[in-house]
N, C-alpha and C. Protein backbone atom coordinates (compact mmCIF):
# COMPACT_ATOMS: atom_id res chain seq x y z
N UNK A 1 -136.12 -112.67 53.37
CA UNK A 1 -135.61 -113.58 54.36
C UNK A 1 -136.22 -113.21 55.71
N UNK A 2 -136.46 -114.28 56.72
CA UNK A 2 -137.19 -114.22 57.92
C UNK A 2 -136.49 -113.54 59.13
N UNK A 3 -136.61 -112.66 59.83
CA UNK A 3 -135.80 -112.41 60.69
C UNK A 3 -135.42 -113.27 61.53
N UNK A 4 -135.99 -115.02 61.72
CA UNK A 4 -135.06 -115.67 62.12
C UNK A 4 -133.77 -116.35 61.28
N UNK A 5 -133.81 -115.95 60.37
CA UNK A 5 -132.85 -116.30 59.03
C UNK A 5 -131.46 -115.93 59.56
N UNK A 6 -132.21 -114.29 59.39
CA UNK A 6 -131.28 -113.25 59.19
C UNK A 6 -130.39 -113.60 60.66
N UNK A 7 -131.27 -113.74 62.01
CA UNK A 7 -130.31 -113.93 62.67
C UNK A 7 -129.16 -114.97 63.19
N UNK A 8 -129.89 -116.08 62.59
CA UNK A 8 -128.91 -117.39 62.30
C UNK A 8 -127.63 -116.65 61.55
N UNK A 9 -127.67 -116.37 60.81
CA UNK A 9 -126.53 -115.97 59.63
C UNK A 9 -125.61 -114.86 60.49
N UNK A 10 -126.57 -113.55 61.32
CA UNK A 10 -125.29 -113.07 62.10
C UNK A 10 -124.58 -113.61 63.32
N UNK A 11 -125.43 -114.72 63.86
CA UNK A 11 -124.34 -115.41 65.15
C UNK A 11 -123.65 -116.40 64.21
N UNK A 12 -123.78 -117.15 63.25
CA UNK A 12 -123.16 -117.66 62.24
C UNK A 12 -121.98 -117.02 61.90
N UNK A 13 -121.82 -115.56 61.61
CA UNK A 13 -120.70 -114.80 61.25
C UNK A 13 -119.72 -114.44 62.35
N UNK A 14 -120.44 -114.37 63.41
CA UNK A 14 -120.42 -113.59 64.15
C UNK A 14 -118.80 -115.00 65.43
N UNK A 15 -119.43 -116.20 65.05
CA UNK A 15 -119.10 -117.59 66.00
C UNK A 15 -117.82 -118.05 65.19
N UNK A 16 -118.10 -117.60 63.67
CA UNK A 16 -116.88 -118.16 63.11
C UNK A 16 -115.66 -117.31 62.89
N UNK A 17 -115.98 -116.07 63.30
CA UNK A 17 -114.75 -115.61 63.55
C UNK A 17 -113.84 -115.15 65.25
N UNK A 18 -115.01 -115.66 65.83
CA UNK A 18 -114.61 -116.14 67.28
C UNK A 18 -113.72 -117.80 67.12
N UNK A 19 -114.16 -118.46 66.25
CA UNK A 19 -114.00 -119.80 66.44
C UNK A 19 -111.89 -120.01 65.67
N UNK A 20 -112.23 -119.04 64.83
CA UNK A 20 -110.50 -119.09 64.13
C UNK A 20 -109.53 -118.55 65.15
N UNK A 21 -109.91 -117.39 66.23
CA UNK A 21 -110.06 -116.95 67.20
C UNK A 21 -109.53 -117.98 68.77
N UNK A 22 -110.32 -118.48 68.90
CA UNK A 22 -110.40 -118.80 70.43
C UNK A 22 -110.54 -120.28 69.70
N UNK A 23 -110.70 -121.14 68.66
CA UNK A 23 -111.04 -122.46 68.42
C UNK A 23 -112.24 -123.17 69.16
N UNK A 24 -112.86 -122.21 69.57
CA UNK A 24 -114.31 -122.75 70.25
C UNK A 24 -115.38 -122.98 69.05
N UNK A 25 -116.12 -124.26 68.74
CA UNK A 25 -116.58 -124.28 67.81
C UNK A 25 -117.73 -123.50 67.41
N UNK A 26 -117.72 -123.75 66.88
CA UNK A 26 -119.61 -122.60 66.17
C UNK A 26 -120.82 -123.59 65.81
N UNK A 27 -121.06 -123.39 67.39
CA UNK A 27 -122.77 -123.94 67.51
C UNK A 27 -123.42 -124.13 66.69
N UNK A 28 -124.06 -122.51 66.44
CA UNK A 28 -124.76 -122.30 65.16
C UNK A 28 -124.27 -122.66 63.95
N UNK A 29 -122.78 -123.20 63.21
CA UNK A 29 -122.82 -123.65 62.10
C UNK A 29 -122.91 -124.64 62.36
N UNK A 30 -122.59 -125.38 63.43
CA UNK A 30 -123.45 -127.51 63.73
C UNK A 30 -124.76 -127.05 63.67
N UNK A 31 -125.27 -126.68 64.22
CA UNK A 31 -126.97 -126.83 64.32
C UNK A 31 -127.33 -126.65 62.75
N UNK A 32 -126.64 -125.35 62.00
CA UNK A 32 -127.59 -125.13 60.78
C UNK A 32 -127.21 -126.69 59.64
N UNK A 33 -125.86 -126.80 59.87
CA UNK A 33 -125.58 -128.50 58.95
C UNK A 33 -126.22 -129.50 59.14
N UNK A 34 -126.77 -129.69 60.24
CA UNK A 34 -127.48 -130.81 60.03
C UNK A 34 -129.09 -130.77 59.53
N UNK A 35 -129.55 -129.68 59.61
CA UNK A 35 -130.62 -129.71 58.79
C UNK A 35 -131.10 -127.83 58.59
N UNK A 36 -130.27 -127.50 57.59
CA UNK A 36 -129.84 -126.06 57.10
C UNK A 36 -131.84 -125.70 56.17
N UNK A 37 -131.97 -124.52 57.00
CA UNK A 37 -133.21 -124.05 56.10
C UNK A 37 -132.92 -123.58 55.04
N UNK A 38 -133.74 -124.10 53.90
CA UNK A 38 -133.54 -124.41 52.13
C UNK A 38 -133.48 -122.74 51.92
N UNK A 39 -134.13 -122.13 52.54
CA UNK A 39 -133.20 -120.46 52.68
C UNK A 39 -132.00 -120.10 52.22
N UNK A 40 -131.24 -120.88 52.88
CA UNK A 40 -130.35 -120.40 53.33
C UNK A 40 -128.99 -121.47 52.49
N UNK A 41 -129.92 -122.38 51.85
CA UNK A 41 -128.86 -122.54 50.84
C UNK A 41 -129.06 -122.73 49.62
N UNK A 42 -129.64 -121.46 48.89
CA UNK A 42 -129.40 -121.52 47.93
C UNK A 42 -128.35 -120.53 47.75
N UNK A 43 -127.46 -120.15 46.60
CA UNK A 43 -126.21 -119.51 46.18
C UNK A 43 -126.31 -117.89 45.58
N UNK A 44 -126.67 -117.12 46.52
CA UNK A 44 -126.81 -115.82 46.24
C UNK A 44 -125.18 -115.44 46.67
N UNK A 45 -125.20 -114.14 46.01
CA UNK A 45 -123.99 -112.74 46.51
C UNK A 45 -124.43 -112.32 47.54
N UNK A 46 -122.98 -112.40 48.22
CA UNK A 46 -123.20 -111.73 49.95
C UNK A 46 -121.84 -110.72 49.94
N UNK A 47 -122.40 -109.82 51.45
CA UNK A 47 -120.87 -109.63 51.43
C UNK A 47 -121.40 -109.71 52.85
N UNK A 48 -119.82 -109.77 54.14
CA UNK A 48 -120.10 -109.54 55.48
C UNK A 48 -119.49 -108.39 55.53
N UNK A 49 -119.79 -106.94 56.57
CA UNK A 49 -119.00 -106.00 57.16
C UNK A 49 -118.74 -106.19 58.46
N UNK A 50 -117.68 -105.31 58.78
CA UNK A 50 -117.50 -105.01 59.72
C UNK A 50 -117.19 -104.10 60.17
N UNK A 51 -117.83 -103.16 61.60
CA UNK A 51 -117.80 -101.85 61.75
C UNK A 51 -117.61 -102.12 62.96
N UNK A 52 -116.72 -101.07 63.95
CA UNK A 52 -116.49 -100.82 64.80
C UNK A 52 -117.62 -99.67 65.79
N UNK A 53 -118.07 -100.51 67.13
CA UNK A 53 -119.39 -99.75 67.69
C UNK A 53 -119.08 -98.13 67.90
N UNK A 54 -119.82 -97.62 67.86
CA UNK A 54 -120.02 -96.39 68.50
C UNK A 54 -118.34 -95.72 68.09
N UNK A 55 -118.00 -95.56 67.07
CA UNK A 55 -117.25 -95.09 66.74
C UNK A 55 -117.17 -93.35 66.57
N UNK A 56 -118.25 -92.83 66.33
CA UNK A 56 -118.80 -91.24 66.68
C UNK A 56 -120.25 -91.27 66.54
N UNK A 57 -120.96 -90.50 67.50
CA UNK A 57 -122.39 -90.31 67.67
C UNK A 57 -122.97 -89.84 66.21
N UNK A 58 -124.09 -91.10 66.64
CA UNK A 58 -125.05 -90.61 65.67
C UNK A 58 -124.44 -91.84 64.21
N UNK A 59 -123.04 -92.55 64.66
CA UNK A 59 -122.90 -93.15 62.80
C UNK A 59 -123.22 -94.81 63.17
N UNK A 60 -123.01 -95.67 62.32
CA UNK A 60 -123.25 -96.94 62.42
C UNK A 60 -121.46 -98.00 62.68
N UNK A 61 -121.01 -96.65 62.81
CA UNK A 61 -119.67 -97.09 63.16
C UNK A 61 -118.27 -96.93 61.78
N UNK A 62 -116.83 -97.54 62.19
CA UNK A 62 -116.15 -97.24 61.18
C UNK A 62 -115.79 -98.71 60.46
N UNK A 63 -115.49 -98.65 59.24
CA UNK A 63 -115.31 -99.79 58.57
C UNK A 63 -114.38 -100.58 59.39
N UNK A 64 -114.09 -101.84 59.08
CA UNK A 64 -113.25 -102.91 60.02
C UNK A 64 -112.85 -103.61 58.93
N UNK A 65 -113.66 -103.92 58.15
CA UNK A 65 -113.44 -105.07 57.18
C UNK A 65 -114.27 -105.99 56.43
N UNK A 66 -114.56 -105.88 55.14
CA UNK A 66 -115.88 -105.73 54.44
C UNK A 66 -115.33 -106.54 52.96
N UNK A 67 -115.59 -107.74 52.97
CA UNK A 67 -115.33 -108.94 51.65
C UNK A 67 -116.79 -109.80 51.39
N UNK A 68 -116.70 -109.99 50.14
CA UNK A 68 -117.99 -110.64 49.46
C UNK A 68 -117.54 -111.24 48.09
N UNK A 69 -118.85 -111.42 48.11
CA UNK A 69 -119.19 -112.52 46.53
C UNK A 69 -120.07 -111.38 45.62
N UNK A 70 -120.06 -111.24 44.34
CA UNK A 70 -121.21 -110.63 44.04
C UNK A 70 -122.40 -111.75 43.27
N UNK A 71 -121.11 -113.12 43.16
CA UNK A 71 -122.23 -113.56 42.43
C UNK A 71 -122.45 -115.09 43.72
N UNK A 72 -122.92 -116.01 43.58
CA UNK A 72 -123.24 -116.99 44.75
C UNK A 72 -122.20 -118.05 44.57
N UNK A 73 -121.12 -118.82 45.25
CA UNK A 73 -120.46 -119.78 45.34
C UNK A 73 -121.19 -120.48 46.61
N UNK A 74 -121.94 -121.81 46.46
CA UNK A 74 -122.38 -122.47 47.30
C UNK A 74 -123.51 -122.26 48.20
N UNK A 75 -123.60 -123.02 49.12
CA UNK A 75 -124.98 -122.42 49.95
C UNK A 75 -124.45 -120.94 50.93
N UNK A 76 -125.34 -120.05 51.08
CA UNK A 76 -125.51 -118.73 51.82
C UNK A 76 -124.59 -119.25 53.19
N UNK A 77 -125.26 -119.91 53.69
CA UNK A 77 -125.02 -120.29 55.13
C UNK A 77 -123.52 -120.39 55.06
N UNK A 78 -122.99 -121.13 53.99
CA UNK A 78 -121.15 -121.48 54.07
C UNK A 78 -120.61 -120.33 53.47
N UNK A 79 -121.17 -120.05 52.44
CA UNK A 79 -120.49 -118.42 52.06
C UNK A 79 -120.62 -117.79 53.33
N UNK A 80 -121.48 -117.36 54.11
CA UNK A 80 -121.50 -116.37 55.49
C UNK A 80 -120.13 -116.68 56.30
N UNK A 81 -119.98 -117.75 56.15
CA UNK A 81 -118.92 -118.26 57.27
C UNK A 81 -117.53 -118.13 57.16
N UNK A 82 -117.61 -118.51 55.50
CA UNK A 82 -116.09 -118.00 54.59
C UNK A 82 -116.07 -116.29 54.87
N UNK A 83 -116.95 -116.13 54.20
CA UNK A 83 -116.80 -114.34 53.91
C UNK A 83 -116.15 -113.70 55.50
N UNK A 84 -117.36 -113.89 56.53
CA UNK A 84 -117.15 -113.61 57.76
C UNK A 84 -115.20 -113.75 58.48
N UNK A 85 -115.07 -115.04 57.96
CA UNK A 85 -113.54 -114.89 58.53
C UNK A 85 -112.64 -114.26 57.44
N UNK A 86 -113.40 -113.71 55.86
CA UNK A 86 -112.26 -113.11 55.24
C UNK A 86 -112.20 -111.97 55.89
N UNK A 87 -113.71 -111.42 55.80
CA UNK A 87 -113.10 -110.16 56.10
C UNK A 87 -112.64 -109.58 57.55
N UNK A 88 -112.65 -110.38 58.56
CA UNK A 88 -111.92 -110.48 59.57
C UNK A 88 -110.30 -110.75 59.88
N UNK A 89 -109.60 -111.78 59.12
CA UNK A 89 -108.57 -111.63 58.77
C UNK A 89 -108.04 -111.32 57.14
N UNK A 90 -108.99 -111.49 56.47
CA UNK A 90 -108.20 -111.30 54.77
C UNK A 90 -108.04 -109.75 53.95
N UNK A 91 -109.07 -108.87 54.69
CA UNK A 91 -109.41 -107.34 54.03
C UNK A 91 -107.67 -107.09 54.47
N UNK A 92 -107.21 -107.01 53.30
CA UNK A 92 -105.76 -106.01 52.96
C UNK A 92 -105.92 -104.77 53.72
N UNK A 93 -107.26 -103.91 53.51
CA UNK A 93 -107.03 -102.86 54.21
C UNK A 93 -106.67 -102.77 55.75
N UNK A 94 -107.05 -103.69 56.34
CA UNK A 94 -106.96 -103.78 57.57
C UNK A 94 -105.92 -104.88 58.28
N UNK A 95 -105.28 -104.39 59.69
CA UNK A 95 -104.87 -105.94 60.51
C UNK A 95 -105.61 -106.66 60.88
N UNK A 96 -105.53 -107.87 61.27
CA UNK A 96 -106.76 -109.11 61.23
C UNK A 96 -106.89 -108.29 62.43
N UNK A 97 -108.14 -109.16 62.45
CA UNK A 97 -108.97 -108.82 64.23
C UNK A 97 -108.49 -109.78 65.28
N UNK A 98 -108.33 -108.65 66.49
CA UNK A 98 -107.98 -109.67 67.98
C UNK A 98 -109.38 -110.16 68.13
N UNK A 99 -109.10 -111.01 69.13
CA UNK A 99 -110.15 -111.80 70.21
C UNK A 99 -111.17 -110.44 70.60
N UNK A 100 -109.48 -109.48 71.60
CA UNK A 100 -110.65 -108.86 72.28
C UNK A 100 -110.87 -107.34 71.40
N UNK A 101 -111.27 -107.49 70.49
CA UNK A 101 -111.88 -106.20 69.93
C UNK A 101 -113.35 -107.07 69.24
N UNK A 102 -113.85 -108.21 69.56
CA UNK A 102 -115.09 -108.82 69.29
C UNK A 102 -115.95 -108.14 69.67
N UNK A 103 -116.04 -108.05 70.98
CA UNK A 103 -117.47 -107.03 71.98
C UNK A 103 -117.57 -105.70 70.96
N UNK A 104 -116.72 -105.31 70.42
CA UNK A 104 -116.61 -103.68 69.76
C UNK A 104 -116.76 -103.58 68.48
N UNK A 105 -117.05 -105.19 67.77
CA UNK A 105 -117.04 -104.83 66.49
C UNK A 105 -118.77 -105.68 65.53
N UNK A 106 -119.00 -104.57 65.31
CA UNK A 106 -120.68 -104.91 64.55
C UNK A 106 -121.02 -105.59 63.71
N UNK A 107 -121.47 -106.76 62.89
CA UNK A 107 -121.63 -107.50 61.90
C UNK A 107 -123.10 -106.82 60.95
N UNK A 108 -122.59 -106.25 60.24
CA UNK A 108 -123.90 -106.06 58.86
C UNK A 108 -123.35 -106.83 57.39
N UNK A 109 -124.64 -107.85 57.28
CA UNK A 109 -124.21 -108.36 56.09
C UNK A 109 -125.35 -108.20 55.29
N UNK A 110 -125.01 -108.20 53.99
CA UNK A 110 -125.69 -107.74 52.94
C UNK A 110 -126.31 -108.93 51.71
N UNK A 111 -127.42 -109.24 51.68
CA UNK A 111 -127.36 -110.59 50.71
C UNK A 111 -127.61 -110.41 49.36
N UNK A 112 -127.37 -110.23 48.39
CA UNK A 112 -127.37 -109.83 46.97
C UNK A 112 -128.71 -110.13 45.71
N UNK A 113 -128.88 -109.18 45.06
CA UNK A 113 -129.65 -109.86 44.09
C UNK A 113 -128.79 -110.23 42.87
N UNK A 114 -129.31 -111.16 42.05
CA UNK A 114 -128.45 -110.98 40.47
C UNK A 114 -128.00 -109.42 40.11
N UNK A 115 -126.74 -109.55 39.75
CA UNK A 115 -126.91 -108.02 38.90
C UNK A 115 -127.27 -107.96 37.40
N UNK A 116 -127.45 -106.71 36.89
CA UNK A 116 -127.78 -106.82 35.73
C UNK A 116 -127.48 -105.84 35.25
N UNK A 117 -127.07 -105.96 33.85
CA UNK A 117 -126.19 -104.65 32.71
C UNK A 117 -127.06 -103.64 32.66
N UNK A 118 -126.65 -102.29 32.57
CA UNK A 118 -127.39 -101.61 32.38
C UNK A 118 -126.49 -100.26 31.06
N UNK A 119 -127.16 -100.07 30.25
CA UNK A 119 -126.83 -99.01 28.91
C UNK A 119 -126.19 -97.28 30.32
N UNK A 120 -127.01 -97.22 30.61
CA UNK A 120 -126.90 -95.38 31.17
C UNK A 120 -126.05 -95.65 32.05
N UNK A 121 -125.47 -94.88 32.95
CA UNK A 121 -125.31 -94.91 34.55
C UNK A 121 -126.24 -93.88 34.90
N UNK A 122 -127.06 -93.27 34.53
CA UNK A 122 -128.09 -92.24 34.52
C UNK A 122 -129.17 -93.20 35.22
N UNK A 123 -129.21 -94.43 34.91
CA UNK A 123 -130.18 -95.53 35.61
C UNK A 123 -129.73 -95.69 37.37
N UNK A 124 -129.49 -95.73 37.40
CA UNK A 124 -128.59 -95.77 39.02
C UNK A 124 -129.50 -95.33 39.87
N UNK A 125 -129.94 -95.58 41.18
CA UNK A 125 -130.51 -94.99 41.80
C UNK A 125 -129.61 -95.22 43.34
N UNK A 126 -129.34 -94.29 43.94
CA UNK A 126 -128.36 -93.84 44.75
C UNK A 126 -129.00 -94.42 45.91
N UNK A 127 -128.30 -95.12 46.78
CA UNK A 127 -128.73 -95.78 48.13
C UNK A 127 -129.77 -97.38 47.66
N UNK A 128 -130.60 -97.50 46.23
CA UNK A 128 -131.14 -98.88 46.15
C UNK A 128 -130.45 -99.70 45.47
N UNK A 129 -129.15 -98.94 44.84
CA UNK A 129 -128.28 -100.15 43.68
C UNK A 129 -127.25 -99.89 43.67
N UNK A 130 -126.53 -101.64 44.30
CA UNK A 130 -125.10 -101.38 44.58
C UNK A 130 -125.07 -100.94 42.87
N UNK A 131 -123.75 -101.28 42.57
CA UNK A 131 -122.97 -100.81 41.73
C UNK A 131 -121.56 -101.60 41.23
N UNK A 132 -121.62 -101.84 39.68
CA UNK A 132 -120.09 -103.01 39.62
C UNK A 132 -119.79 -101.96 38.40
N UNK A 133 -118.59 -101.69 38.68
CA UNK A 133 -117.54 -100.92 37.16
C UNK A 133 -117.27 -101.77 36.64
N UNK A 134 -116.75 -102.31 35.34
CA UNK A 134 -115.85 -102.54 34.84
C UNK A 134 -115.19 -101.85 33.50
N UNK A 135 -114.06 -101.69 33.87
CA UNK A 135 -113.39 -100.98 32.13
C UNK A 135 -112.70 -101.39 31.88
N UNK A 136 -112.38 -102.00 30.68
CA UNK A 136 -111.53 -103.13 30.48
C UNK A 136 -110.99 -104.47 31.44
N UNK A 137 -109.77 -104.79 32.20
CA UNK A 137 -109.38 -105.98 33.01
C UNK A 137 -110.18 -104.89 34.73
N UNK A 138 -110.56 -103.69 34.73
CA UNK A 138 -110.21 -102.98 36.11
C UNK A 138 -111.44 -103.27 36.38
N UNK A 139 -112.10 -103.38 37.68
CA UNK A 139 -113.41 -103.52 38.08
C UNK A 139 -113.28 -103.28 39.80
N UNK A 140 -114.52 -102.16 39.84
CA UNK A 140 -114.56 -102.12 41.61
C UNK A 140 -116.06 -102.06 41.86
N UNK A 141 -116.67 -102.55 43.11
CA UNK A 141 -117.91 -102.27 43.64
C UNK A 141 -118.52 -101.74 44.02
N UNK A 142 -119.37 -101.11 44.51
CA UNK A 142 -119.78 -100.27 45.93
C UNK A 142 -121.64 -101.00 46.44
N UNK A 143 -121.55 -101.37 47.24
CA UNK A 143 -123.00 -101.91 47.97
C UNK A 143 -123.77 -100.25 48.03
N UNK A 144 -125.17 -100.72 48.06
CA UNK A 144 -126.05 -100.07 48.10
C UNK A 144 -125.77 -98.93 49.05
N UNK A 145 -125.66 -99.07 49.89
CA UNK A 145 -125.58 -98.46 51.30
C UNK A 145 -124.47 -97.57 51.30
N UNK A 146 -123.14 -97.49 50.53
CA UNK A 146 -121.72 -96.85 50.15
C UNK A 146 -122.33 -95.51 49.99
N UNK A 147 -123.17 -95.26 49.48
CA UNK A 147 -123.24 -94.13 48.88
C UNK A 147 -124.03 -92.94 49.65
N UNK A 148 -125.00 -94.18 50.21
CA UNK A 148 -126.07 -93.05 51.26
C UNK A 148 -125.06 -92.66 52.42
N UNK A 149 -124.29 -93.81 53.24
CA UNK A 149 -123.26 -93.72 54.38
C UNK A 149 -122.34 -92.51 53.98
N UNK A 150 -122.29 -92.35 52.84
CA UNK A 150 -120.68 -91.09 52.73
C UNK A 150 -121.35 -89.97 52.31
N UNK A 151 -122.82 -89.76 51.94
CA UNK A 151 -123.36 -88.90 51.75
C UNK A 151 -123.08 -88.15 50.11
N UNK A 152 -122.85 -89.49 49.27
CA UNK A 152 -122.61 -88.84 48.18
C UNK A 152 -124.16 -89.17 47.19
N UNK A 153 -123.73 -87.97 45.88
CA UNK A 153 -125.11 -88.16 44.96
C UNK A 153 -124.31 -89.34 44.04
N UNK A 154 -124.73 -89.54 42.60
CA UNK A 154 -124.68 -90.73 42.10
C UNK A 154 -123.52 -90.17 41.30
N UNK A 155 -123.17 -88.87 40.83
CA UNK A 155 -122.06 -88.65 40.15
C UNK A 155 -120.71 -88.72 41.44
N UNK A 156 -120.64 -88.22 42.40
CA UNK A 156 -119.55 -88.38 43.47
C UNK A 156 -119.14 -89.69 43.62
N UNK A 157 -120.31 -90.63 43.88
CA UNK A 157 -120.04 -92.05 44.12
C UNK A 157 -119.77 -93.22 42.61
N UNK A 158 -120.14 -92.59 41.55
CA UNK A 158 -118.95 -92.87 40.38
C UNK A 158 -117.57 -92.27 40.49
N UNK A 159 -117.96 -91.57 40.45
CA UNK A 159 -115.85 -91.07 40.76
C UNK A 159 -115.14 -91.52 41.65
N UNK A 160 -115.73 -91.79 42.93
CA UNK A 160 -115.00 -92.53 44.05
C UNK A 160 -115.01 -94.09 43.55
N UNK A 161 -115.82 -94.67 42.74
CA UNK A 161 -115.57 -95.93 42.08
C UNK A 161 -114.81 -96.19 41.69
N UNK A 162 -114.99 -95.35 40.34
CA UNK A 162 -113.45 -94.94 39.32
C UNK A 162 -112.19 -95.41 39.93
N UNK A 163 -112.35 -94.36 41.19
CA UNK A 163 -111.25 -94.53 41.97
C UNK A 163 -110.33 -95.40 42.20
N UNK A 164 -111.67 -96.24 43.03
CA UNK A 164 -111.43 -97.72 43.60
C UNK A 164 -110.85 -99.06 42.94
N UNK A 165 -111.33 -98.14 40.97
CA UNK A 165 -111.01 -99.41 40.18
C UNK A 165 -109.00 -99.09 39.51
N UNK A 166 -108.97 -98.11 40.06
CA UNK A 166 -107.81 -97.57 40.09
C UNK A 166 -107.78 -96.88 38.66
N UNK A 167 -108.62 -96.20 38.37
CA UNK A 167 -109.08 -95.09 37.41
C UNK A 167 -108.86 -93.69 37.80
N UNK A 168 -108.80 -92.85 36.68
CA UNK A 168 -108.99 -91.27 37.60
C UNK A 168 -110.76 -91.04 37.48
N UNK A 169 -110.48 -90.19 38.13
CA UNK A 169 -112.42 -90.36 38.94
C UNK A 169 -113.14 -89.92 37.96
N UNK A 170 -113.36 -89.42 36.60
CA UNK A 170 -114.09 -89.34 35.63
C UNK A 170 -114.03 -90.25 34.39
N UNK A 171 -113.12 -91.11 34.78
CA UNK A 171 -113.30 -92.39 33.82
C UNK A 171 -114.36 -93.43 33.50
N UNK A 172 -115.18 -93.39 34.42
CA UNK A 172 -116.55 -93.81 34.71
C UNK A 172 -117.24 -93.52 32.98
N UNK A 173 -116.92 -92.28 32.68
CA UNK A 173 -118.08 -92.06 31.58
C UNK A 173 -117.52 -92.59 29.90
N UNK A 174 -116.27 -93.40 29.98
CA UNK A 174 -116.12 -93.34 29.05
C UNK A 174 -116.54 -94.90 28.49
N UNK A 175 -116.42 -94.62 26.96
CA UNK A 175 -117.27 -95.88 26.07
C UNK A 175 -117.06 -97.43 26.90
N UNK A 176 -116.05 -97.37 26.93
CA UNK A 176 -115.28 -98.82 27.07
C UNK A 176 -115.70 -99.28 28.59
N UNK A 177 -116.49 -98.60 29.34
CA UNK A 177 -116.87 -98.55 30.91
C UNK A 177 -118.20 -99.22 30.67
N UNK A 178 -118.73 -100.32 31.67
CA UNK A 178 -119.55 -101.37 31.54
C UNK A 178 -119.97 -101.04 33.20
N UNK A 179 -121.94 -101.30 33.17
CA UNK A 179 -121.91 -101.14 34.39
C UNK A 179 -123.12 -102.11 34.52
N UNK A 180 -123.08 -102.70 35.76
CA UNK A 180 -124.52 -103.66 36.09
C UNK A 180 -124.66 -102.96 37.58
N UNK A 181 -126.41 -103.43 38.10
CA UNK A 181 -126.77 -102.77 39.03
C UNK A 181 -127.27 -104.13 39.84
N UNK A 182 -127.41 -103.70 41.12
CA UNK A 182 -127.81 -105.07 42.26
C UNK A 182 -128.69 -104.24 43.32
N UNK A 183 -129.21 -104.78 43.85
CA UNK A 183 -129.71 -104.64 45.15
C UNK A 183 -129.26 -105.74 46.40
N UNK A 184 -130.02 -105.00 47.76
CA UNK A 184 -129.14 -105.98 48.30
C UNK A 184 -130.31 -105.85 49.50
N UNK A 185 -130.16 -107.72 50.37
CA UNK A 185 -131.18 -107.08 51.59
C UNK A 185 -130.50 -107.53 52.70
N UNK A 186 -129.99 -106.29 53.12
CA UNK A 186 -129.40 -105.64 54.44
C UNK A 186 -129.60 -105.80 55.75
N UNK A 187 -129.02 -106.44 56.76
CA UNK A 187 -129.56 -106.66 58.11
C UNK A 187 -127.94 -106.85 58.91
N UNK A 188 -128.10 -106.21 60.10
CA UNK A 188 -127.19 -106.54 60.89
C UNK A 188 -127.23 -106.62 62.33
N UNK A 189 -126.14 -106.95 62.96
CA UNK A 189 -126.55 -106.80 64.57
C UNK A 189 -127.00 -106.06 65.44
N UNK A 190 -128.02 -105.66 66.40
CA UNK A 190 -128.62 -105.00 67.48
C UNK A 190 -127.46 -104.22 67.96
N UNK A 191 -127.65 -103.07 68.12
CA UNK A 191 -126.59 -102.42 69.35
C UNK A 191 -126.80 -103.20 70.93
């Protein structure tokens, strides 16, 4: 994707959760509707984050609120816009976002490839492939980037999966555990 793509999509994210906000509309999603680059709509997996600036030197900030697709519902451009206000008001983990904590909070969104099954988790490569569990009905994610950010190797960041899927953290290895791998291409806002 073009880095003018990419940056349509973060004032895109960025306007529509100002716009649920303050009800000021979002420019950039009129401009891209009326004649949306074929980019940008076809139906890939996204997710939007959100991180809070300068949260301690030296990091990319602290989570805020981070919801996605893994697989594509609709064009990119309208998924960005959905996702963007979920995870601004919908992430459970968090209280929705004020107005004024906007200036303070960072948009990195992530755009997905297909995933695909894989036999090992020995295949994994730590920091280039998100990651989907499933074991039986339980299933949790982790984006590419989860793993390099917390500084874990590929066995730590299965167990913290596990975790996530509400497993105990070595459940990962057993038969009935199903795993596909993704990549993702990553871009977010300028400090």
């Amino acid at each position: 994707m073009q880095q003018k793509e990419q940056n349509l999509l973060l004032s895109l994210a960025r306007e529509s959760i100002i716009e649920t906000l303050s009800g000021v509309a979002s420019r950039t999603y009129a401009d891209i509707s009326i004649d949306p680059p074929e980019s940008l709509c076809r139906e890939e997996g996204a997710f939007v984050t959100l991180k809070r600036r300068g949260f301690s030197p030296g990091s990319s900030g602290a989570l805020r609120g981070c919801i996605g697709n893994i697989f594509g519902d609709g064009p990119l451009y309208k998924s960005i816009r959905r996702l963007a206000r979920e995870s601004a008001f919908h992430d459970p983990r968090f209280p929705a976002v004020k107005l004024e904590e906007m200036p303070q909070l960072k948009i990195e969104i992530s755009v997905l490839s297909i995933p695909k099954s894989i036999e090992d988790p020995q295949e994994i490569v730590v920091g280039r492939d998100g990651v989907l569990l499933t074991c039986g009905y339980k299933r949790a994610v982790f984006l590419p980037q989860v793993a390099t950010e917390q500084g874990w190797d590929r066995e730590t960041m299965l167990n913290h999966l596990a975790m996530k899927a509400g497993l105990y953290p070595t459940a990962w290895n057993q038969q009935q555990c199903d795993f596909s791998i993704f990549q993702a291409e990553i871009f977010e806002e300028e400090l």
